[in-house]
N, C-alpha and C. Protein backbone atom coordinates (compact mmCIF):
# COMPACT_ATOMS: atom_id res chain seq x y z
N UNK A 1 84.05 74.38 225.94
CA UNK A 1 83.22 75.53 226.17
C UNK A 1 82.69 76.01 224.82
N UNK A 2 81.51 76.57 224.83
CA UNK A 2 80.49 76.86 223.55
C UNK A 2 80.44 78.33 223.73
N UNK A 3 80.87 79.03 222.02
CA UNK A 3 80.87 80.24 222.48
C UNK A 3 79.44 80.78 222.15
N UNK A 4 78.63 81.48 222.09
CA UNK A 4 77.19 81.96 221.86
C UNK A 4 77.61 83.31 220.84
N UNK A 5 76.79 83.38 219.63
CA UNK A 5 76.74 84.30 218.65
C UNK A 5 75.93 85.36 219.25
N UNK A 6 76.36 86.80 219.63
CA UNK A 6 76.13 87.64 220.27
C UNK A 6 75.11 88.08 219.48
N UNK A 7 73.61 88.40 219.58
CA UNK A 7 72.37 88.67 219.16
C UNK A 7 72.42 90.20 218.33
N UNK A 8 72.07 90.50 217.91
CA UNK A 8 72.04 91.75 217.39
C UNK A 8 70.46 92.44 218.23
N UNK A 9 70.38 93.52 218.79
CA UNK A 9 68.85 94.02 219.38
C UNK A 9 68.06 94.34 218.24
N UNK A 10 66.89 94.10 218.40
CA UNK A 10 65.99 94.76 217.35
C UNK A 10 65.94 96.40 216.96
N UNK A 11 65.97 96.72 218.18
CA UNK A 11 66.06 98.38 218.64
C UNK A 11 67.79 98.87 218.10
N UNK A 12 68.92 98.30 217.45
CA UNK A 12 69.75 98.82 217.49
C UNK A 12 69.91 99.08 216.28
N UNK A 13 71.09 100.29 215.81
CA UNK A 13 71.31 100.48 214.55
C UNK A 13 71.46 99.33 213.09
N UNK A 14 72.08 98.83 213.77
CA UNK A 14 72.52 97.46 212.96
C UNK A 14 71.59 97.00 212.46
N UNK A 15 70.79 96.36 213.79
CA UNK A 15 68.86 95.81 213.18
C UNK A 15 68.39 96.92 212.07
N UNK A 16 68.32 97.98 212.40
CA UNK A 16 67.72 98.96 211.87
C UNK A 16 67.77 98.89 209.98
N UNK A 17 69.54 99.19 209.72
CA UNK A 17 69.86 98.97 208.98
C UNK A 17 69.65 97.74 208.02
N UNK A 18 69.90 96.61 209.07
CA UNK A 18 69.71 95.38 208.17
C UNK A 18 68.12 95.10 207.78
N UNK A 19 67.45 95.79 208.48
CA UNK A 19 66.08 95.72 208.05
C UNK A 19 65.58 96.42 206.69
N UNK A 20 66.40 97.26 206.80
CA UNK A 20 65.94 98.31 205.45
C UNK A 20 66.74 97.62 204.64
N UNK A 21 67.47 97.52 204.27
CA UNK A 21 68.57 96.39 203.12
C UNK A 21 67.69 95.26 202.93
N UNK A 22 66.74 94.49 203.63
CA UNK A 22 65.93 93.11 203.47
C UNK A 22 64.98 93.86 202.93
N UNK A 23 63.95 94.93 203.24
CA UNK A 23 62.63 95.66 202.61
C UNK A 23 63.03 96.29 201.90
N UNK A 24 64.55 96.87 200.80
CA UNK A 24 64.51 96.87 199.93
C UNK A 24 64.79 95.67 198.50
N UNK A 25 64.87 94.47 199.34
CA UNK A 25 64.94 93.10 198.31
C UNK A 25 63.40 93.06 197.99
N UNK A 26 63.48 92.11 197.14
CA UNK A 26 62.07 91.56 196.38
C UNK A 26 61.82 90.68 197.86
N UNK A 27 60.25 90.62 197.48
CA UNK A 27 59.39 89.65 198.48
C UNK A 27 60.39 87.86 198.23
N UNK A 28 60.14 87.29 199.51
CA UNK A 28 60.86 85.61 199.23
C UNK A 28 60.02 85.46 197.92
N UNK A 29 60.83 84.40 197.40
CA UNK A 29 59.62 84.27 195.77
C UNK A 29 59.23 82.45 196.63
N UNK A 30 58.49 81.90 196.14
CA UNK A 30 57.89 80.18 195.79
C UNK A 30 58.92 79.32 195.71
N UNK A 31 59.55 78.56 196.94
CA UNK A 31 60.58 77.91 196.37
C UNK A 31 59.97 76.68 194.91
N UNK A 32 61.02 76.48 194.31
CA UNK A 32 60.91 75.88 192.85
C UNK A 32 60.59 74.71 193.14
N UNK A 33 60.50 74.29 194.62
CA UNK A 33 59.78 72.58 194.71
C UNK A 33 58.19 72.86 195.47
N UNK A 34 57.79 74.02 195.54
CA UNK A 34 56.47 73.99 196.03
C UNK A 34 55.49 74.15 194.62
N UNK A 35 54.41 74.21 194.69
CA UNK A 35 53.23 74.96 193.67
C UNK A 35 52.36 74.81 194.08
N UNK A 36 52.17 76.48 193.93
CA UNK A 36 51.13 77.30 194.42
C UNK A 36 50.03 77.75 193.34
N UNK A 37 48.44 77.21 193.22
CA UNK A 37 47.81 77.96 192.46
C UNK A 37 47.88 79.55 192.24
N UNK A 38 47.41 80.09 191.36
CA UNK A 38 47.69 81.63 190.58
C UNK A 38 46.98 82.21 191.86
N UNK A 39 45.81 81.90 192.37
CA UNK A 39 45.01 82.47 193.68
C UNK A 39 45.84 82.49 194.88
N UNK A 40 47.04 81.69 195.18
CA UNK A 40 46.99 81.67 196.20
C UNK A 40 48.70 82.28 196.12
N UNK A 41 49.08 83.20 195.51
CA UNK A 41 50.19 83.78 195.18
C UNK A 41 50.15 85.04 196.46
N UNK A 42 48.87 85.93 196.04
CA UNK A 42 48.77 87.16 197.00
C UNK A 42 48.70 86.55 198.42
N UNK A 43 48.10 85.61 198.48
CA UNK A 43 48.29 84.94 199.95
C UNK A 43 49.86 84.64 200.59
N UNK A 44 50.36 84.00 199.26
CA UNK A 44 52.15 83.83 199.59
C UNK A 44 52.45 84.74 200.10
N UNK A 45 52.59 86.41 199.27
CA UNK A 45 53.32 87.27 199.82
C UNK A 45 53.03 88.25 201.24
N UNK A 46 51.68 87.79 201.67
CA UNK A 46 51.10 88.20 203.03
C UNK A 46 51.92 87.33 204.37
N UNK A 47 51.75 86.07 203.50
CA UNK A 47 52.55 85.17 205.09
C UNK A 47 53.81 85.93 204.97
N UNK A 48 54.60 85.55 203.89
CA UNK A 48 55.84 85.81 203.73
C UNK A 48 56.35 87.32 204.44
N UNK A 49 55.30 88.14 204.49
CA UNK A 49 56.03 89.64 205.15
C UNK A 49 55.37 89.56 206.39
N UNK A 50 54.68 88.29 207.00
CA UNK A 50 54.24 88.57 208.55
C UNK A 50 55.56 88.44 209.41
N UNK A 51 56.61 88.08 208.64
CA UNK A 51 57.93 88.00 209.33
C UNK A 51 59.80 88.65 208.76
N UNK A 52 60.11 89.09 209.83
CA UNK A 52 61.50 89.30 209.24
C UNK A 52 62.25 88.59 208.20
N UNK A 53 62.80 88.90 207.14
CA UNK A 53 63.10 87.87 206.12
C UNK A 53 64.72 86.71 206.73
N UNK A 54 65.19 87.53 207.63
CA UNK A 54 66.06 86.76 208.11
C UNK A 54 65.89 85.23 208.84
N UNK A 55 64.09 85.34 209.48
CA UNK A 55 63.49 84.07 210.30
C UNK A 55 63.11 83.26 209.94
N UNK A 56 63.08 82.92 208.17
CA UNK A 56 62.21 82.18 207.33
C UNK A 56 63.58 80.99 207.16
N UNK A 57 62.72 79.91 207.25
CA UNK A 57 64.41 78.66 207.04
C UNK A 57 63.03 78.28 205.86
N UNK A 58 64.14 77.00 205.37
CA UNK A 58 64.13 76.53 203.94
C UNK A 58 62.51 75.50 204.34
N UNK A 59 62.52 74.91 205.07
CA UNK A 59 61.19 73.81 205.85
C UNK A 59 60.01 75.26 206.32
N UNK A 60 60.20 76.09 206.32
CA UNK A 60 59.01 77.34 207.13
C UNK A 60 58.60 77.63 205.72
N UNK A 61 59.42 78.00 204.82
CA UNK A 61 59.35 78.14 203.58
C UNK A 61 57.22 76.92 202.75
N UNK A 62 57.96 75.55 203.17
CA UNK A 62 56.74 75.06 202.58
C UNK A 62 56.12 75.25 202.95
N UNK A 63 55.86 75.24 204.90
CA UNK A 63 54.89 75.47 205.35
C UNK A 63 53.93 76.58 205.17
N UNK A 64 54.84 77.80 204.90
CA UNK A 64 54.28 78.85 204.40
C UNK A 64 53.19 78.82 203.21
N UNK A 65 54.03 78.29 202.12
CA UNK A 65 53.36 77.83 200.89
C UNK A 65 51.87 77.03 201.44
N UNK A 66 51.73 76.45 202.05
CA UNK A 66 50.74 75.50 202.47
C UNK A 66 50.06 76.30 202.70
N UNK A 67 50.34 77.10 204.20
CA UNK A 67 49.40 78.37 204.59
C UNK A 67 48.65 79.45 203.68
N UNK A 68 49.55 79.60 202.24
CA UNK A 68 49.00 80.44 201.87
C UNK A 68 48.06 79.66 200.29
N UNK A 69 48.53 78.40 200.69
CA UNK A 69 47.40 77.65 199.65
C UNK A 69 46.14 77.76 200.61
N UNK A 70 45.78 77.48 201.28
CA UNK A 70 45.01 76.85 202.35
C UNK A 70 43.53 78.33 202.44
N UNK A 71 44.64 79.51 202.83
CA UNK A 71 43.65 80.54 202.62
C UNK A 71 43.27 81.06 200.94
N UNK A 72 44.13 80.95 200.29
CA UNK A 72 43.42 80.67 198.91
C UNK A 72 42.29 79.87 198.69
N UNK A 73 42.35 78.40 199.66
CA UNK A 73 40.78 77.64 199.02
C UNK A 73 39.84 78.37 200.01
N UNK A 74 39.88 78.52 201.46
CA UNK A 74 39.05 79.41 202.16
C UNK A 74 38.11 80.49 201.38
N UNK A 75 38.72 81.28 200.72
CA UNK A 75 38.67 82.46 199.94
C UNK A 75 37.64 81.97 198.58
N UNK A 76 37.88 80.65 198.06
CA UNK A 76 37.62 80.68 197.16
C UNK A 76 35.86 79.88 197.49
N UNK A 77 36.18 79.12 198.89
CA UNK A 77 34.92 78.20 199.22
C UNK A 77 34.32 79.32 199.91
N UNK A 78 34.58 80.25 200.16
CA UNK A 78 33.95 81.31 200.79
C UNK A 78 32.82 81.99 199.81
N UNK A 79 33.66 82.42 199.08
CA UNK A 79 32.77 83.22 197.99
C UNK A 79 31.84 82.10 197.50
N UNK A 80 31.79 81.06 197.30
CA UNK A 80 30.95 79.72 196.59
C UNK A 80 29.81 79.96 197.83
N UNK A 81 30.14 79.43 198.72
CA UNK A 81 29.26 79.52 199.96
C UNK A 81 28.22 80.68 199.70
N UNK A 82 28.80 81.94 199.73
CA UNK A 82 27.81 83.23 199.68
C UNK A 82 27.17 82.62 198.61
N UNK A 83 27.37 82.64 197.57
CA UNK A 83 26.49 82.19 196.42
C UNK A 83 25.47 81.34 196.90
N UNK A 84 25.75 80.55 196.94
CA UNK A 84 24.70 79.17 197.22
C UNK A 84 23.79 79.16 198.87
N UNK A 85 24.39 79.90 199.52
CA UNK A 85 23.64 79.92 200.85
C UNK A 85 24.53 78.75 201.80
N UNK A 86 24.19 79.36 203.28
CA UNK A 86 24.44 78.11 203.85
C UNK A 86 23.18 77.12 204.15
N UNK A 87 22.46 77.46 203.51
CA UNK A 87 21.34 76.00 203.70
C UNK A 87 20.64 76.29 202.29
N UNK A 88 20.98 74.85 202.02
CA UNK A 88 20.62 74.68 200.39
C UNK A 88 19.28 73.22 201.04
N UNK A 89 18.97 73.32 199.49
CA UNK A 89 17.91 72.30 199.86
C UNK A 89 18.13 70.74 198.85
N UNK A 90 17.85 70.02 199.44
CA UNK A 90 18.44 68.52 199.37
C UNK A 90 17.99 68.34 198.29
N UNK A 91 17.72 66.88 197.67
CA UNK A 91 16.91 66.55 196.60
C UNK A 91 15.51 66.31 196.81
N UNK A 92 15.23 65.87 198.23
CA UNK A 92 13.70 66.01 198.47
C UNK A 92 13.23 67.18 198.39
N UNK A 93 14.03 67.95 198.62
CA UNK A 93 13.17 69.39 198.91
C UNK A 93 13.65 70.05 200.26
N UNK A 94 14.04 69.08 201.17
CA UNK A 94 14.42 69.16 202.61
C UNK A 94 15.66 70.61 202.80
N UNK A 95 15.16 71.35 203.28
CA UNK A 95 16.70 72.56 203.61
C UNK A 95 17.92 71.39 204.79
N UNK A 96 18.93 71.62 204.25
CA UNK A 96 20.06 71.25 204.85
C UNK A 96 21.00 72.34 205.17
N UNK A 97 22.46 71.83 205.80
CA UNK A 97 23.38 73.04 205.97
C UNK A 97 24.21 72.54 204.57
N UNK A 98 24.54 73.56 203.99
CA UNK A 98 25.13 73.21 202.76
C UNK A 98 26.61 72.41 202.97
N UNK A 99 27.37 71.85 202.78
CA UNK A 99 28.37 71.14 203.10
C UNK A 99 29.37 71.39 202.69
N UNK A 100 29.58 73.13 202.21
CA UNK A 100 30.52 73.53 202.11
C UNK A 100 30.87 74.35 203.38
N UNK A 101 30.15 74.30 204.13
CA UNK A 101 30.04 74.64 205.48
C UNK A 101 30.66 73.82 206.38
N UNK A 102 31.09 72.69 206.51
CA UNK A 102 31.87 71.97 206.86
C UNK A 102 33.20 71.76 206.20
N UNK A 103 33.98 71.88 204.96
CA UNK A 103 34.34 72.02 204.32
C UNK A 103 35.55 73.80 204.74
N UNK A 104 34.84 74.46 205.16
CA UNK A 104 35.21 75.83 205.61
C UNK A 104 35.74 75.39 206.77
N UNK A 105 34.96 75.07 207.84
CA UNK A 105 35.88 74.74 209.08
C UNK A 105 36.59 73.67 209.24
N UNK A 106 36.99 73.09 207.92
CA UNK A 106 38.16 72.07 207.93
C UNK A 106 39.11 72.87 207.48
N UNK A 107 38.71 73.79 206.83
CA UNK A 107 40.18 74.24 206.20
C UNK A 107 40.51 75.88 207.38
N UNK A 108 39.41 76.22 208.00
CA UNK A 108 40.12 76.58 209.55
C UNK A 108 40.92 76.59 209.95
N UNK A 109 40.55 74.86 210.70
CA UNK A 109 41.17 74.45 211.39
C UNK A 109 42.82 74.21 210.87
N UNK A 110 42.90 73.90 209.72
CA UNK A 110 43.98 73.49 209.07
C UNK A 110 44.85 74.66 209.04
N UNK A 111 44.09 76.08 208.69
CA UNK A 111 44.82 77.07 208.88
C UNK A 111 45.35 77.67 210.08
N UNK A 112 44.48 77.49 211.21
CA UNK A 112 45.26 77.93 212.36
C UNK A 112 46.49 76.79 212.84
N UNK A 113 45.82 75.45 212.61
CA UNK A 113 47.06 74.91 212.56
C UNK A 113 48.91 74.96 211.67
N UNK A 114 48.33 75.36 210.80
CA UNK A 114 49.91 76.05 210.13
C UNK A 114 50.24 77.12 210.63
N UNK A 115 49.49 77.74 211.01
CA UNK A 115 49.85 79.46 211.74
C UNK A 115 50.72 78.85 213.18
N UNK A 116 49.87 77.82 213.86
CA UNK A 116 50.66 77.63 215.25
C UNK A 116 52.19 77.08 214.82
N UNK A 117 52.29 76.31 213.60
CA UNK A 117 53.51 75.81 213.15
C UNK A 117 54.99 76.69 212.85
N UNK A 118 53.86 78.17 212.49
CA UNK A 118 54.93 78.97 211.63
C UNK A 118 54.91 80.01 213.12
N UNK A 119 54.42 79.75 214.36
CA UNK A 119 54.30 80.61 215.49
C UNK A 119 53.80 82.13 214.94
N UNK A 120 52.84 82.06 214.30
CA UNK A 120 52.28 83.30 213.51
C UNK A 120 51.13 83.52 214.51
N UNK A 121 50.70 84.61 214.13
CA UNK A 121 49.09 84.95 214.82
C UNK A 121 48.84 84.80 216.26
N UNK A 122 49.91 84.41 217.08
CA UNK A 122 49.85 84.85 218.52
C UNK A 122 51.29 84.83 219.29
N UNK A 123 51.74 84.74 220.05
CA UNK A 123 53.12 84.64 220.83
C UNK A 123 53.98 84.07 220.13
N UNK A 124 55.09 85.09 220.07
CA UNK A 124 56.69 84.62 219.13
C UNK A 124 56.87 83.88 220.03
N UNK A 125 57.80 82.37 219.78
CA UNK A 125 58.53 81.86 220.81
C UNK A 125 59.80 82.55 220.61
N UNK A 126 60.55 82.21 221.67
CA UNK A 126 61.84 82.82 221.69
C UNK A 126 61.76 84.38 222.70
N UNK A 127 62.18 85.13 222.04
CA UNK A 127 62.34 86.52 222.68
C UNK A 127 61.53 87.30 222.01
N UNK A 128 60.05 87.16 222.32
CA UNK A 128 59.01 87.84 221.58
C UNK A 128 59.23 89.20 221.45
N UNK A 129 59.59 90.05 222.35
CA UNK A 129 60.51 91.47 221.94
C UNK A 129 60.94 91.88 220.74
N UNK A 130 62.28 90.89 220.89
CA UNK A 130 63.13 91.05 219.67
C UNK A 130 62.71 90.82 218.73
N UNK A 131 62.05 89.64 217.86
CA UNK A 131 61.55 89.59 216.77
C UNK A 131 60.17 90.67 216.65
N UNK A 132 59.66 90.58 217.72
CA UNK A 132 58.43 91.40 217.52
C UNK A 132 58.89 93.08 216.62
N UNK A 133 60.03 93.01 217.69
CA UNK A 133 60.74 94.58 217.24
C UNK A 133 61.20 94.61 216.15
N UNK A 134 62.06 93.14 215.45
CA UNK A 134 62.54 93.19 214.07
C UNK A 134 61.63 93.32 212.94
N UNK A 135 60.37 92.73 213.32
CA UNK A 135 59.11 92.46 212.45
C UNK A 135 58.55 94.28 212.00
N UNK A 136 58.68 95.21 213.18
CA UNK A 136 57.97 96.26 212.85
C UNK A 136 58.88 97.17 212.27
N UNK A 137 60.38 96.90 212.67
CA UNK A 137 61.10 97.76 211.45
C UNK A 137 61.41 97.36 210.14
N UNK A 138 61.26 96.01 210.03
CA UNK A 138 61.21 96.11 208.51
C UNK A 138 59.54 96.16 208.39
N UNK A 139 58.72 95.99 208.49
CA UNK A 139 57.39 96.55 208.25
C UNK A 139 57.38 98.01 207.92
N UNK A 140 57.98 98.73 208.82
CA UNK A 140 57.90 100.58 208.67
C UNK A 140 59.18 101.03 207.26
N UNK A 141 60.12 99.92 207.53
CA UNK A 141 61.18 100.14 206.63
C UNK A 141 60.66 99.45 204.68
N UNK A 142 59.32 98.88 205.10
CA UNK A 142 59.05 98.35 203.09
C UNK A 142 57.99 99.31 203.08
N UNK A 143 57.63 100.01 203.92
CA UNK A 143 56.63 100.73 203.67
C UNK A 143 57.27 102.43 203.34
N UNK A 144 58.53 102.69 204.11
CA UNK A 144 59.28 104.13 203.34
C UNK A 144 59.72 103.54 201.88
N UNK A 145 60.09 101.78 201.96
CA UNK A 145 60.46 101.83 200.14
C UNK A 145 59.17 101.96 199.35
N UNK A 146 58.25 101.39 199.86
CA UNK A 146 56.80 101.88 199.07
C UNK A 146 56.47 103.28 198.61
N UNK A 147 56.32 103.91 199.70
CA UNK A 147 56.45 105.16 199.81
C UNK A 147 57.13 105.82 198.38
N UNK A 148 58.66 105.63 199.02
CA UNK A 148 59.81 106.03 197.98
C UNK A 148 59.36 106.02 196.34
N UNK A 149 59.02 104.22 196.16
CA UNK A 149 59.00 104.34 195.00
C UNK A 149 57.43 104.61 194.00
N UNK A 150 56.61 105.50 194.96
CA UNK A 150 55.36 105.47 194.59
C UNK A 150 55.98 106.95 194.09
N UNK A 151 56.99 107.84 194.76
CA UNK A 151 57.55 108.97 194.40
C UNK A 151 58.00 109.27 193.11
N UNK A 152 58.66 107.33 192.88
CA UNK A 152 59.19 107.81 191.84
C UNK A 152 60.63 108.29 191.42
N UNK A 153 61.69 108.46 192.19
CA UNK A 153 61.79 109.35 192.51
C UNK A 153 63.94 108.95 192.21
N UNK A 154 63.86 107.70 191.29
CA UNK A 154 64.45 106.79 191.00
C UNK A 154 65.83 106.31 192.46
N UNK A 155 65.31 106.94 193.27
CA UNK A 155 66.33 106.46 194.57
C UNK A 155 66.87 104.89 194.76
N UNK A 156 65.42 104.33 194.35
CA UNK A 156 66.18 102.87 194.63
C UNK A 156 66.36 101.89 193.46
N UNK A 157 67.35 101.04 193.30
CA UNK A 157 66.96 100.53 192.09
C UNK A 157 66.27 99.31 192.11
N UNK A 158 65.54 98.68 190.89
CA UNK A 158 64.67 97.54 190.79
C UNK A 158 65.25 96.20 190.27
């Protein structure tokens, strides 16, 4: 007989608690076998808080990294794009669609595909509740340490 590790609720003190103890740690940092361009750092720490820090395993970890390379080049072929137009003109003279325009919806696609990997951006599997619920108290809980330390106010330490 298999005994089952009794869940903790999102909604309960415990969660509560353990949420604020995780949103007062530092953001996950880059594990030391990924690399991430300097651009695509602020992207890291966006995936990284779309989830409870307890749900992140060591393999979600790269994928993450990927995800947040991925919208780094978006970002960066994006702004190129505005520049140049999406219809540039060939060497004859001919207007074309510029081909960074294709280029964009490869790396899309690539992105929603890591999102479905990391079950981000639409339905938790599992007990969408519970994580959903763990996700918004530590969300409300890094945002009183924000808060806190925009105060000043030396309550927490660094």
């Amino acid at each position: 007989m298999t005994t089952k590790t009794k869940r903790t609720r999102a909604d309960s003190a415990a969660s509560a608690v353990k949420a604020m103890v995780d949103a007062a740690k530092p953001d996950i940092e880059v594990p030391n076998y990924v690399t991430l361009t300097a651009s695509a750092v602020p992207f890291w720490t966006g995936v990284v808080r779309a989830r409870a820090r307890d749900e992140w395993t060591d393999v979600d970890l790269v994928v993450a990294a990927q995800l947040a390379q991925c919208q780094a080049d978006i970002a960066e072929e994006d702004q190129a794009l505005r520049v140049e137009g999406r219809v540039i003109m060939n060497d004859r003279g001919t207007p074309v669609m510029n081909p960074r325009t294709i280029v964009m919806e490869q790396l899309a696609r690539r992105e929603m595909a890591l999102m479905r990997t990391l079950r981000m951006g639409g339905r938790v599997a599992g007990d969408s509740r519970d994580q959903a619920g763990k996700r918004k108290v530590e969300r409300e809980s890094r945002k009183l340490r924000d808060e806190l330390e925009e105060e000043d106010d030396g309550l927490l330490a660094t």
